[in-house]
Protein backbone atom coordinates (compact mmCIF):
# COMPACT_ATOMS: atom_id res chain seq x y z
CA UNK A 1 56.67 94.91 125.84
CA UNK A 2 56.88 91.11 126.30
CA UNK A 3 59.89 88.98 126.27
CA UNK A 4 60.02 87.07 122.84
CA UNK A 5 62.13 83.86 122.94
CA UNK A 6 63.89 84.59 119.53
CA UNK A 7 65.07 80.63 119.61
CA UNK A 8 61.67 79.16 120.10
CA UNK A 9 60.44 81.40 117.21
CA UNK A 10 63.34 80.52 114.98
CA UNK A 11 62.42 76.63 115.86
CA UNK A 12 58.33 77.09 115.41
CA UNK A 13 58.59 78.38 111.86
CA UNK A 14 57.05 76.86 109.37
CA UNK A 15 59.44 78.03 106.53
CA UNK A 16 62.84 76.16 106.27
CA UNK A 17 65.73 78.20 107.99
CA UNK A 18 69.41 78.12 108.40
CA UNK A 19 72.16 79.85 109.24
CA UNK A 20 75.96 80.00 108.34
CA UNK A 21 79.35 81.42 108.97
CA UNK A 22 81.30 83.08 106.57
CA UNK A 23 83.49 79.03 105.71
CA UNK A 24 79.63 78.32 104.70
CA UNK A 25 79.25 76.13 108.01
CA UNK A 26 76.20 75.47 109.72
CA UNK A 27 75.38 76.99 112.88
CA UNK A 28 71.70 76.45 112.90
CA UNK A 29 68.73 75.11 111.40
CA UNK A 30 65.42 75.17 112.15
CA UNK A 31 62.92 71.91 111.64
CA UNK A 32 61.57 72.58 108.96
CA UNK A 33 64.89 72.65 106.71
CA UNK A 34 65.64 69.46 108.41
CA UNK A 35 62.39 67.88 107.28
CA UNK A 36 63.46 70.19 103.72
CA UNK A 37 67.03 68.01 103.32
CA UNK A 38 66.49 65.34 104.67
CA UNK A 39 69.27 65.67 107.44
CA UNK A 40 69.15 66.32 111.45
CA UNK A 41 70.95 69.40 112.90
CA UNK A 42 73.72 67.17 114.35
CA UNK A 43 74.45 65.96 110.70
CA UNK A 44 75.34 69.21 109.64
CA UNK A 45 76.48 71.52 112.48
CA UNK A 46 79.81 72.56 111.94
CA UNK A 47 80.12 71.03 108.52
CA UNK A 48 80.45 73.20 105.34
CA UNK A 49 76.75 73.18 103.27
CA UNK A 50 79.02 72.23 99.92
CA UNK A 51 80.74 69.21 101.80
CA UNK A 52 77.27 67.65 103.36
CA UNK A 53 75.08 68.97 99.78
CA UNK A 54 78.22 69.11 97.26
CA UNK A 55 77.54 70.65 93.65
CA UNK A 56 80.07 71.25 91.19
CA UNK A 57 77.96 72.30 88.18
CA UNK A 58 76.33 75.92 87.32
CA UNK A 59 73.65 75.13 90.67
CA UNK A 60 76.79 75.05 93.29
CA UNK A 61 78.16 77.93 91.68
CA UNK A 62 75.08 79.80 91.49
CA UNK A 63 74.79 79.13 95.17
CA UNK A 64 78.30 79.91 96.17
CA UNK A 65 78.13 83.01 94.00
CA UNK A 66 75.03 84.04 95.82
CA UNK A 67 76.49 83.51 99.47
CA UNK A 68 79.76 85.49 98.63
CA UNK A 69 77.79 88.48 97.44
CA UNK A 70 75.76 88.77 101.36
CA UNK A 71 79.28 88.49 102.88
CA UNK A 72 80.92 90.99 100.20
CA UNK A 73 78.30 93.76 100.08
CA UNK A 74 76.25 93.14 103.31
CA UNK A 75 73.12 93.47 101.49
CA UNK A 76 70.19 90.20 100.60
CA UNK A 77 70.59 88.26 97.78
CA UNK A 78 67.28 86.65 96.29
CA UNK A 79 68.39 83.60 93.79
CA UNK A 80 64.51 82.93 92.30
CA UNK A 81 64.64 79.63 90.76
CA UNK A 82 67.23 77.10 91.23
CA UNK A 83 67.67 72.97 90.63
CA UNK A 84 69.93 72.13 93.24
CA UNK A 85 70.02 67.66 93.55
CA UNK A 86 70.69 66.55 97.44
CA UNK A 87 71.51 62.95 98.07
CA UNK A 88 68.71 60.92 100.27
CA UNK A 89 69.26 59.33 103.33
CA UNK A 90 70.80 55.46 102.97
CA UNK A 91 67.18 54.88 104.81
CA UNK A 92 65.90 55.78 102.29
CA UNK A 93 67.61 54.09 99.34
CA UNK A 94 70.27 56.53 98.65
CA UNK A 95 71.30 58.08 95.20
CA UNK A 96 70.61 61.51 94.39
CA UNK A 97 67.36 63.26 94.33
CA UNK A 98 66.16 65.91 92.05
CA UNK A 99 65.17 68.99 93.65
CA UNK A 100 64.12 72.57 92.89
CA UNK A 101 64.28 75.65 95.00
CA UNK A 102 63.42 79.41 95.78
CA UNK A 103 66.20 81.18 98.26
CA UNK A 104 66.81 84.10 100.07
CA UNK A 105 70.26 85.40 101.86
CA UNK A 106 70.18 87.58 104.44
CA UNK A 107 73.12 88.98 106.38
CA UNK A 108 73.71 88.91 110.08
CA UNK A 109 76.42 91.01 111.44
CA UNK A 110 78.53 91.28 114.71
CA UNK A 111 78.79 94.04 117.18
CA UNK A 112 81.24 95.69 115.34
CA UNK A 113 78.60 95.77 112.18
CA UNK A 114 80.41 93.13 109.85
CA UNK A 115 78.80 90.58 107.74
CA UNK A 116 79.72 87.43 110.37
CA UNK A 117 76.84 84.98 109.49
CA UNK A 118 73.90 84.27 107.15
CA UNK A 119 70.58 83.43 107.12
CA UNK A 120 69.03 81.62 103.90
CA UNK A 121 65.37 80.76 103.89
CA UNK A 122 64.91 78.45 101.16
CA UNK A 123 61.31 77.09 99.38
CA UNK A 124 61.51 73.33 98.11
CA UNK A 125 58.86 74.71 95.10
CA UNK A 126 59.68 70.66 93.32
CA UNK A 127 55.82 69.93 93.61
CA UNK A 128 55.21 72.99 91.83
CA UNK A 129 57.86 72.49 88.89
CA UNK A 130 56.52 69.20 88.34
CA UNK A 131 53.06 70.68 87.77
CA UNK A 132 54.85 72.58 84.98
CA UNK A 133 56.20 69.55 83.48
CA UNK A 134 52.75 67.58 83.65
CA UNK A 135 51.28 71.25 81.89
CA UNK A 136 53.77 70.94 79.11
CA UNK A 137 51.98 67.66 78.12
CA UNK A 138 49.52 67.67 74.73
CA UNK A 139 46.17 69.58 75.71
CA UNK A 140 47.07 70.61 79.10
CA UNK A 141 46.93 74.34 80.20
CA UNK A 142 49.46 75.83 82.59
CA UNK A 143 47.83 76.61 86.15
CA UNK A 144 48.26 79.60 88.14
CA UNK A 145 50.83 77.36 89.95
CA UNK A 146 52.81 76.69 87.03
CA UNK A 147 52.41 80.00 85.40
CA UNK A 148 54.26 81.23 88.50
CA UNK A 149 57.23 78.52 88.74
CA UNK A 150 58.03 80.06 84.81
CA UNK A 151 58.03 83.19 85.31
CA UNK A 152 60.29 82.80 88.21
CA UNK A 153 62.46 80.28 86.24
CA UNK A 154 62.47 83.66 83.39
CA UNK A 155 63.31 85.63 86.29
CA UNK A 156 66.22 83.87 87.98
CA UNK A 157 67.54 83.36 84.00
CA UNK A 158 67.29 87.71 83.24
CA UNK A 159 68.82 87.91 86.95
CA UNK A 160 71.79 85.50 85.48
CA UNK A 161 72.28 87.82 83.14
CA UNK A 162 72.52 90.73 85.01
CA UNK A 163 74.69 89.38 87.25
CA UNK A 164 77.39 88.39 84.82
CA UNK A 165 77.30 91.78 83.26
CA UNK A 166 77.87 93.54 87.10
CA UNK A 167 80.37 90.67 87.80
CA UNK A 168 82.17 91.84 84.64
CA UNK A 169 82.09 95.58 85.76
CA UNK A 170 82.83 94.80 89.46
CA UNK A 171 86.11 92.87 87.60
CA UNK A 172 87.21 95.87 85.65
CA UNK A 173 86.60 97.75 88.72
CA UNK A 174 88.72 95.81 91.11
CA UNK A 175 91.36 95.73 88.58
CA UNK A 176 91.48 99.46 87.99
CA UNK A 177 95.35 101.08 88.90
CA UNK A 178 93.16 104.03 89.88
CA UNK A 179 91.47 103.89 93.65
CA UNK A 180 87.76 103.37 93.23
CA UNK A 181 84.70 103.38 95.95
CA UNK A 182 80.91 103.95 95.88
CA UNK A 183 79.44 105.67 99.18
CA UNK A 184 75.87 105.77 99.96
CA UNK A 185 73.45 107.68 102.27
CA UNK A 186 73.79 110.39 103.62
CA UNK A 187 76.64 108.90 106.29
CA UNK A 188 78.45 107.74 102.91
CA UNK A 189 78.59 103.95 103.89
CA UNK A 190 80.88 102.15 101.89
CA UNK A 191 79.04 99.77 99.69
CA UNK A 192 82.35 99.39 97.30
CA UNK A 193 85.91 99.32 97.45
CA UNK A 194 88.58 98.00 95.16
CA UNK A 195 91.70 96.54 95.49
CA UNK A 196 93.32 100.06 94.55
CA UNK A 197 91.68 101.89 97.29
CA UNK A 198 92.15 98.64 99.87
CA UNK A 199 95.68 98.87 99.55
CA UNK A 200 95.70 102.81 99.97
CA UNK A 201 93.99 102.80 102.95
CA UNK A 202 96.20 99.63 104.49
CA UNK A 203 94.08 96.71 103.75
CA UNK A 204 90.87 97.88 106.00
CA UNK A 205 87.64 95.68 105.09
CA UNK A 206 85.11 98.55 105.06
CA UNK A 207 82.10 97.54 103.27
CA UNK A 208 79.01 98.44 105.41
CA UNK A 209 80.62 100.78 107.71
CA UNK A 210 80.44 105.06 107.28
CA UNK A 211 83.57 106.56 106.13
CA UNK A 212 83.77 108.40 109.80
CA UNK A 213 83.56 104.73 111.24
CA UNK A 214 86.21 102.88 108.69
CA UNK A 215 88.70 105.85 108.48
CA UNK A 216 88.39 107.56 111.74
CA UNK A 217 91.85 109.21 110.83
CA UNK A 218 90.18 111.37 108.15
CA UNK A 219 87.63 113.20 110.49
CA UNK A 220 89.27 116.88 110.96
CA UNK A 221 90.78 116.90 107.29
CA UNK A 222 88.49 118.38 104.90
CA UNK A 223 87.32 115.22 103.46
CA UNK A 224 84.02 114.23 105.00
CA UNK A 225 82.54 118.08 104.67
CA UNK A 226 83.49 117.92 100.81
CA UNK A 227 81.35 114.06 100.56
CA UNK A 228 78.61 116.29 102.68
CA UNK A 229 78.51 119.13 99.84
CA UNK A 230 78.36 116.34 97.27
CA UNK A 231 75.64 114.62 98.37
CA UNK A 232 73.91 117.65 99.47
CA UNK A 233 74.43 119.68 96.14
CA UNK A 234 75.24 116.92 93.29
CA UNK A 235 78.39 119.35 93.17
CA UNK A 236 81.75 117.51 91.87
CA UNK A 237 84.71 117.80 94.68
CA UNK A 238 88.11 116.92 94.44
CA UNK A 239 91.96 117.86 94.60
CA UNK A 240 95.58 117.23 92.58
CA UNK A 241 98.25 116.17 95.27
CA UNK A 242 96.08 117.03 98.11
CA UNK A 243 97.82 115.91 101.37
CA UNK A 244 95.83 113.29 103.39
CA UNK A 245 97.11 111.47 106.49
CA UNK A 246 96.38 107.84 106.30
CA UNK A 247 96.68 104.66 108.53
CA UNK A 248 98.69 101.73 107.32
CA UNK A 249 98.26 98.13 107.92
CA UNK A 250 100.69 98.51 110.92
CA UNK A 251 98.15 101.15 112.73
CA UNK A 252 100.61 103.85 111.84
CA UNK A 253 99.69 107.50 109.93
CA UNK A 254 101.24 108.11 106.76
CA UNK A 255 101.57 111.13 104.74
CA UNK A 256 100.13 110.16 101.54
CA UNK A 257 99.15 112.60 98.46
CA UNK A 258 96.12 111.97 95.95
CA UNK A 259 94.51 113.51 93.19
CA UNK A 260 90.82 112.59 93.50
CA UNK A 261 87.35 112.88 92.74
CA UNK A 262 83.91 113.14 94.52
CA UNK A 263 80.69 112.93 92.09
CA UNK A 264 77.16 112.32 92.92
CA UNK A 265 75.33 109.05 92.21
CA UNK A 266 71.83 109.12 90.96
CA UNK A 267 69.15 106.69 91.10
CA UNK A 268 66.52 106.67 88.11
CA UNK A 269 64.40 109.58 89.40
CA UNK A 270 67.35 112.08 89.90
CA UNK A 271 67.86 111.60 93.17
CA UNK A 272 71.36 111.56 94.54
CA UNK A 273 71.55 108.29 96.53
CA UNK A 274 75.29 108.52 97.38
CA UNK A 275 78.89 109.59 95.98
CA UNK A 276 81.47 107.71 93.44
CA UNK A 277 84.95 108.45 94.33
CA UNK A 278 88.24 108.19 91.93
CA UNK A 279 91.12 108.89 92.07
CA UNK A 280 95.36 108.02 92.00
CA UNK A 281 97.83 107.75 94.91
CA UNK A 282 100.76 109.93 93.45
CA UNK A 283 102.14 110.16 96.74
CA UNK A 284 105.75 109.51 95.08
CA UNK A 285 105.19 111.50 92.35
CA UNK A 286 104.47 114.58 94.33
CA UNK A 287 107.83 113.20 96.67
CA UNK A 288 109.86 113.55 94.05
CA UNK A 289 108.75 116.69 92.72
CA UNK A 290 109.82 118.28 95.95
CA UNK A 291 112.61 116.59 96.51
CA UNK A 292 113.71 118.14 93.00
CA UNK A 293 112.91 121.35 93.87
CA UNK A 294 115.05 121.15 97.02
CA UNK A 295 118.11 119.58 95.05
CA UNK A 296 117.72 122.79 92.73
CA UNK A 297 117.73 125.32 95.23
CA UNK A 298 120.66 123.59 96.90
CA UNK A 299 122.68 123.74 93.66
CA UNK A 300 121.97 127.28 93.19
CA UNK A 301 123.18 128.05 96.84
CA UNK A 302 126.35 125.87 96.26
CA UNK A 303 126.99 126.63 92.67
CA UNK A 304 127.12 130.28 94.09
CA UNK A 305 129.33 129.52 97.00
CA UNK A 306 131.66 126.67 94.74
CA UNK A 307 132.21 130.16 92.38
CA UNK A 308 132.71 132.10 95.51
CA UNK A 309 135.83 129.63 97.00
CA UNK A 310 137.14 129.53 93.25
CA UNK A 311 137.02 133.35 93.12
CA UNK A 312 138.96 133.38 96.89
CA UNK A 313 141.46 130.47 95.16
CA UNK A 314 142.55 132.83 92.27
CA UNK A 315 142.72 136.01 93.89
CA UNK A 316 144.65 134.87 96.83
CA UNK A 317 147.10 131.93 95.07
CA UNK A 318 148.22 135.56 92.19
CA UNK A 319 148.59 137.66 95.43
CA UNK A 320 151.03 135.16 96.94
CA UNK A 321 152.89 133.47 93.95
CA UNK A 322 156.26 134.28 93.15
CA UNK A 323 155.88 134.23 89.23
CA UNK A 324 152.67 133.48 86.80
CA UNK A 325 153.62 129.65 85.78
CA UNK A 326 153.87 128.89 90.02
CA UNK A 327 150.60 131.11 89.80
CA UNK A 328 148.59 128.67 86.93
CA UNK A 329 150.21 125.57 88.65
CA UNK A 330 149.40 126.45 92.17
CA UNK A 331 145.43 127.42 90.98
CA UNK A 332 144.96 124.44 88.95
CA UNK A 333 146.03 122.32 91.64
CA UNK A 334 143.46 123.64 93.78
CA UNK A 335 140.83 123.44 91.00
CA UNK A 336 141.65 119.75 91.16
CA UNK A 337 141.51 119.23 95.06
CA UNK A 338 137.69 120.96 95.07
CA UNK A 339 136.75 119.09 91.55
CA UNK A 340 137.61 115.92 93.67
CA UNK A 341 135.48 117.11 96.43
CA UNK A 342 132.50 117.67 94.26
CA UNK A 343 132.54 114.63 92.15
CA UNK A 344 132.52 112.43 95.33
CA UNK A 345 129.61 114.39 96.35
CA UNK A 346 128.03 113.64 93.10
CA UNK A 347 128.44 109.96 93.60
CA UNK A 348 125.92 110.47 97.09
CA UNK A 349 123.42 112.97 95.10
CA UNK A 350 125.67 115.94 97.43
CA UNK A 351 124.13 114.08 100.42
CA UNK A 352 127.97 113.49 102.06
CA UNK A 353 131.30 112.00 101.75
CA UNK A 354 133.14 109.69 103.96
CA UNK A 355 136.75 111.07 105.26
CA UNK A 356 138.66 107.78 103.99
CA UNK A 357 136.92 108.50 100.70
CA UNK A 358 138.32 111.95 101.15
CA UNK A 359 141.83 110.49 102.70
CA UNK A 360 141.94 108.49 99.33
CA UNK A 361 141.14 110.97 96.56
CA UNK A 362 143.76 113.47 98.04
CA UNK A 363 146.78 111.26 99.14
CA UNK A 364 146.20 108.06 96.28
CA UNK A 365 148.30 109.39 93.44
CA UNK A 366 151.53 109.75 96.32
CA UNK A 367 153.55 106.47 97.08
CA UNK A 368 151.22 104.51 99.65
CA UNK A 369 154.39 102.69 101.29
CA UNK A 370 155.56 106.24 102.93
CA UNK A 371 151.40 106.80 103.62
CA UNK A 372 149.58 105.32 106.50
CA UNK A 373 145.97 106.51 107.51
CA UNK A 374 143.88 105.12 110.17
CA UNK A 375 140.73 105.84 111.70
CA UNK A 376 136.65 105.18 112.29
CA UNK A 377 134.52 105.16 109.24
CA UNK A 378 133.21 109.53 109.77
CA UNK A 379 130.71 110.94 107.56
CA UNK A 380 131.11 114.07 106.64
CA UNK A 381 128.22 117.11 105.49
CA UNK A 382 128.73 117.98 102.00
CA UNK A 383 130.09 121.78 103.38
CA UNK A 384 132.60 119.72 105.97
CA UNK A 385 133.69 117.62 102.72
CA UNK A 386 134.85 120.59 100.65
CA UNK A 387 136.62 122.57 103.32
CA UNK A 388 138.57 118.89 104.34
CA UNK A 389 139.45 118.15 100.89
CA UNK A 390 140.76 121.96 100.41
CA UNK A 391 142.82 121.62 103.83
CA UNK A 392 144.41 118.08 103.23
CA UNK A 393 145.41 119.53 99.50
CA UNK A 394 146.73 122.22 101.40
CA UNK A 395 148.51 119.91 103.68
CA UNK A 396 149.95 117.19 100.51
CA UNK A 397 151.02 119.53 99.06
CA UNK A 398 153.11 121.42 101.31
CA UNK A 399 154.53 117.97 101.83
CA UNK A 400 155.78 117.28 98.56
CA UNK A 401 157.38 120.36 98.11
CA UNK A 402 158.80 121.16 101.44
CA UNK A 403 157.90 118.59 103.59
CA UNK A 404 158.39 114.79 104.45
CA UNK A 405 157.24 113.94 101.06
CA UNK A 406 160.03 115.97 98.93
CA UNK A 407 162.47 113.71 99.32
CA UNK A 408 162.88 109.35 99.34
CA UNK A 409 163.32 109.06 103.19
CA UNK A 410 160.15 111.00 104.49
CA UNK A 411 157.07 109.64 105.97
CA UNK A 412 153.32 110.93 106.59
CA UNK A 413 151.15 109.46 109.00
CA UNK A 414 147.30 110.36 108.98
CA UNK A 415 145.25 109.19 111.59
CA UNK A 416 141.04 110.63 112.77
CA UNK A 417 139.59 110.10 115.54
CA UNK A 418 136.07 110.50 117.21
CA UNK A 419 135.95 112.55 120.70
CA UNK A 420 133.53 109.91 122.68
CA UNK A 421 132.35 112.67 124.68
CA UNK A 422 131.40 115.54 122.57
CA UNK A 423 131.55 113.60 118.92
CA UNK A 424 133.98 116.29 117.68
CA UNK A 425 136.15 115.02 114.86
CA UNK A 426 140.22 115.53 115.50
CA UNK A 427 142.64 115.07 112.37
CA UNK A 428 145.86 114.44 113.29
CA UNK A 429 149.07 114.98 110.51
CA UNK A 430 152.31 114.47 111.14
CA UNK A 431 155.28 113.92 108.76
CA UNK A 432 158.86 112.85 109.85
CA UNK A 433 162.20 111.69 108.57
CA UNK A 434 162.08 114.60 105.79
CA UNK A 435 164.19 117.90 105.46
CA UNK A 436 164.06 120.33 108.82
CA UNK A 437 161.24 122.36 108.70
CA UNK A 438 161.12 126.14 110.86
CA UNK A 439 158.12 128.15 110.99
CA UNK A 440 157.62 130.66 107.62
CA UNK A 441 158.67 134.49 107.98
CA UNK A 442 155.39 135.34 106.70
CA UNK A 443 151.77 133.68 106.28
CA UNK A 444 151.25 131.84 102.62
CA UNK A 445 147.73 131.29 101.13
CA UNK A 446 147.61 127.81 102.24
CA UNK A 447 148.06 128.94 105.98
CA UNK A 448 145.63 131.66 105.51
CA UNK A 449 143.08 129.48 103.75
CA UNK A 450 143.18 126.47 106.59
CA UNK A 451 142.81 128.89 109.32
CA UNK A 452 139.52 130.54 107.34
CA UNK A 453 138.12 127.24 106.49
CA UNK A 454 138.71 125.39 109.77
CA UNK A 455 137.78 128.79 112.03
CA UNK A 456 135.12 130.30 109.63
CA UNK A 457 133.44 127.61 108.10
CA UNK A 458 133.26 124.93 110.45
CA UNK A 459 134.18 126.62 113.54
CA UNK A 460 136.55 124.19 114.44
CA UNK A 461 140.45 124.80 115.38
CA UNK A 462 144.21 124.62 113.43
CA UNK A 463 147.27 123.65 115.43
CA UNK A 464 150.04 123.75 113.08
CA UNK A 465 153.77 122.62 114.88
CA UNK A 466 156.95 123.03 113.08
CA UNK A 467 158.65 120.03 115.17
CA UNK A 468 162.47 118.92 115.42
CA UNK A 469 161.20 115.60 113.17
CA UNK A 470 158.97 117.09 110.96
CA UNK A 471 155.62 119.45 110.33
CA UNK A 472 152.67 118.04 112.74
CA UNK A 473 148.99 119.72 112.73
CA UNK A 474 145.77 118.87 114.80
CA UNK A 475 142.84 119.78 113.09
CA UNK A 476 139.47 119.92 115.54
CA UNK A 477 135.79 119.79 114.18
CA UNK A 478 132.71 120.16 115.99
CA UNK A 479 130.18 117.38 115.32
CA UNK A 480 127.79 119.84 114.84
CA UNK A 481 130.02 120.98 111.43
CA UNK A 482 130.83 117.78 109.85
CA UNK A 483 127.79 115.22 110.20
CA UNK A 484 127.26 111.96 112.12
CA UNK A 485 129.86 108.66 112.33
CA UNK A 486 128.29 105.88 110.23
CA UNK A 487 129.92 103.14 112.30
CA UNK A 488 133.94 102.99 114.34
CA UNK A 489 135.80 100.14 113.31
């Protein structure tokens, strides 16, 4: 097959050409349009068509209109009849001069298949519309000529028409919260998008490219076969909360959920031409719903432990008091300590606590000037935050009763620390300056219960020390037990 020199056609046409990028710039024109307007390629390379032939009336728009449709939909736009004025040369006296035209948009794409360029090949048809006038003169007839510049003229005005009705779909469209797109062919090629489904889909211009091709990410999850059964059966395919992995503006995936919609398009004959698809991102919606079914099952696991501990409290604070009214004071006390627990769980949604929040709630109603605490800012697991706030009850109140905090003179000082090597969490009390304290004949409930807490449930260590100056106890937690540290001072 011979070699055809593509630019030597373009150039030997007798039908005025141009092309232009998508800022409406010129990028070419062939001799004929510059014979058509009056103006030499070097006049209007690289210069928008609306700054060297500006328009502001219902003509410019028409034109504008007609050039953003090519670049929007990738398909040719025909505008039939339209006056469009151009000024003439100062050669040739100036001012502007009346002018009439036929038009046709065609769009050129790049090598990745987007609309980059068009081509317009426009008719001057003034000659023609001028017959029309003379025609429209007393006893003249219309010729064939004239005949032909009306009906186009009826044409372009019915075409008007239509336009402004799709414009005014395509607007409700665009605006719809719902995710909306029209596939065609059998490779469902994206002929329309709105701003809905742009954003779900992280801003991707896809107009004129396959669905396999624009969202290469969905290949592998269900959703091209279903579009295949669509447009091979007329079928309707869809889903509520169906998962779909997505990419987002940033190139990353994105678990996103969507109740959609496939249907088959028609064309006037029956014949399925493509699919509509509809739909609504409920992504959160769906997020939520889970999340809400996790909190429940949560409470119901901790409800039924919280009833277990309070079933422990009772049955081993009767065992070891020495009379009922110790009994009800000693229980209620440690109904308190765990109520304390659980409401500053509350305040996080039962996601964790933070030991100085703990530190606080437990030690704030003793006199602060005979209380010092120090240490790193430690998160602690919603278990980890019950058993604490049960041991340091435990702990204050032992104090008060026996311990540095009975009497005026006593001090307690509470200091946490973080082991840098294995993250394990040490507590560290120690009172002094109270009564002397010797180690107990036999084991009360509040031994008994720090030993099971620290040992059972967070399989950390006691080391209670009944010291010359006062009661001192090292309390060890793995990290694995209590949580993570949110930052060390």
């Amino acid at each position: 097959m011979p070699n055809i020199d593509f630019k030597q056609l373009f150039h030997r046409l007798t039908s005025p050409y141009m092309i232009i990028d998508r800022q409406y710039r010129y990028v070419a024109v062939n001799p004929a349009y510059e014979k058509a307007v009056m103006r030499m390629l070097p006049e209007l390379e690289g210069r928008s068509l609306f700054e060297v032939f500006p328009n502001d009336g219902e003509s410019g728009k028409a034109l504008r209109d007609s050039f953003e449709r090519v670049f929007a939909t990738g398909e040719t736009d025909t505008i039939a009849y339209i006056p469009y004025d151009i000024p003439r040369p100062a050669a040739q006296g100036g001012g502007m001069e009346k002018r009439y035209w036929t038009a046709v948009h065609v769009p050129l794409t790049d090598d990745e298949g987007s609309v980059a360029f068009l081509l317009q090949n426009t008719v001057d048809v003034t000659d023609v519309v001028r017959l029309r006038e003379a025609a429209s003169l007393p006893y003249r007839s219309y010729s064939p000529e004239t005949q032909l510049v009306e009906r186009a003229r009826e044409a372009e005005s019915a075409h008007r028409s239509l336009l402004a009705e799709s414009a005014e779909f395509r607007r409700m469209f665009e605006q719809a919260p719902g995710f909306i797109a029209v596939l065609t062919g059998e490779e469902h090629v994206f002929t329309f998008a709105n701003e809905a489904y742009t954003r779900l889909i992280g801003g991707r211009q896809v107009i004129g490219k396959p669905v396999s091709d624009a969202l290469p990410e969905v290949t592998g999850q269900g959703f091209i076969e279903m579009l295949d059964h669509v447009y091979t059966t007329g079928e309707t395919r869809g889903g509520e909360g169906t998962r779909v992995m997505l990419q987002t503006a940033s190139g990353d995936l994105q678990e996103r959920y969507l109740d959609f919609s496939y249907d088959a398009v028609r064309n006037l004959e029956g014949e399925i031409t493509g699919v509509f698809v509809q739909g609504m991102d409920r992504t959160e919606a769906v997020k939520t719903l889970k999340h809400q079914r996790l909190l429940l099952d949560e409470l119901n696991h901790r409800v039924k432990n919280t009833l277990a501990t309070v079933q422990s409290i009772a049955a081993q604070t009767l065992r070891a008091a020495p009379d009922l009214v110790t009994a009800r004071k000693d229980f209620e006390g440690r109904l308190v300590a765990l109520s304390k627990a659980h409401n500053l769980l509350s305040q996080t949604a039962w996601d964790s606590t933070t030991m100085r929040s703990l530190v606080g709630h437990e030690l704030g109603h003793y006199d602060g000037s005979r209380i010092s605490t120090s240490g790193p800012e430690v998160v602690l697991n919603p278990k980890a935050s019950i058993a604490v706030a049960m041991v340091l009850h435990e702990l204050s109140t032992n104090a008060a009763k026996y311990g540095a905090l009975s009497g005026e003179a006593g001090r307690l000082d509470l200091a946490w620390r973080v082991d840098e090597a294995n993250g394990d969490l040490r507590i560290d009390w120690r009172e002094t300056g109270g009564p002397p304290v010797s180690a107990p004949s036999r084991t009360g409930f509040g031994s008994r219960m720090m030993n099971l807490v620290m040992r059972g449930e967070l399989n950390g260590a006691v080391d209670a020390r009944y010291e010359p100056q006062g009661f001192a106890c090292a309390l060890t937690i793995p990290y694995s037990s209590y949580g993570r540290i949110k930052h060390v001072d």
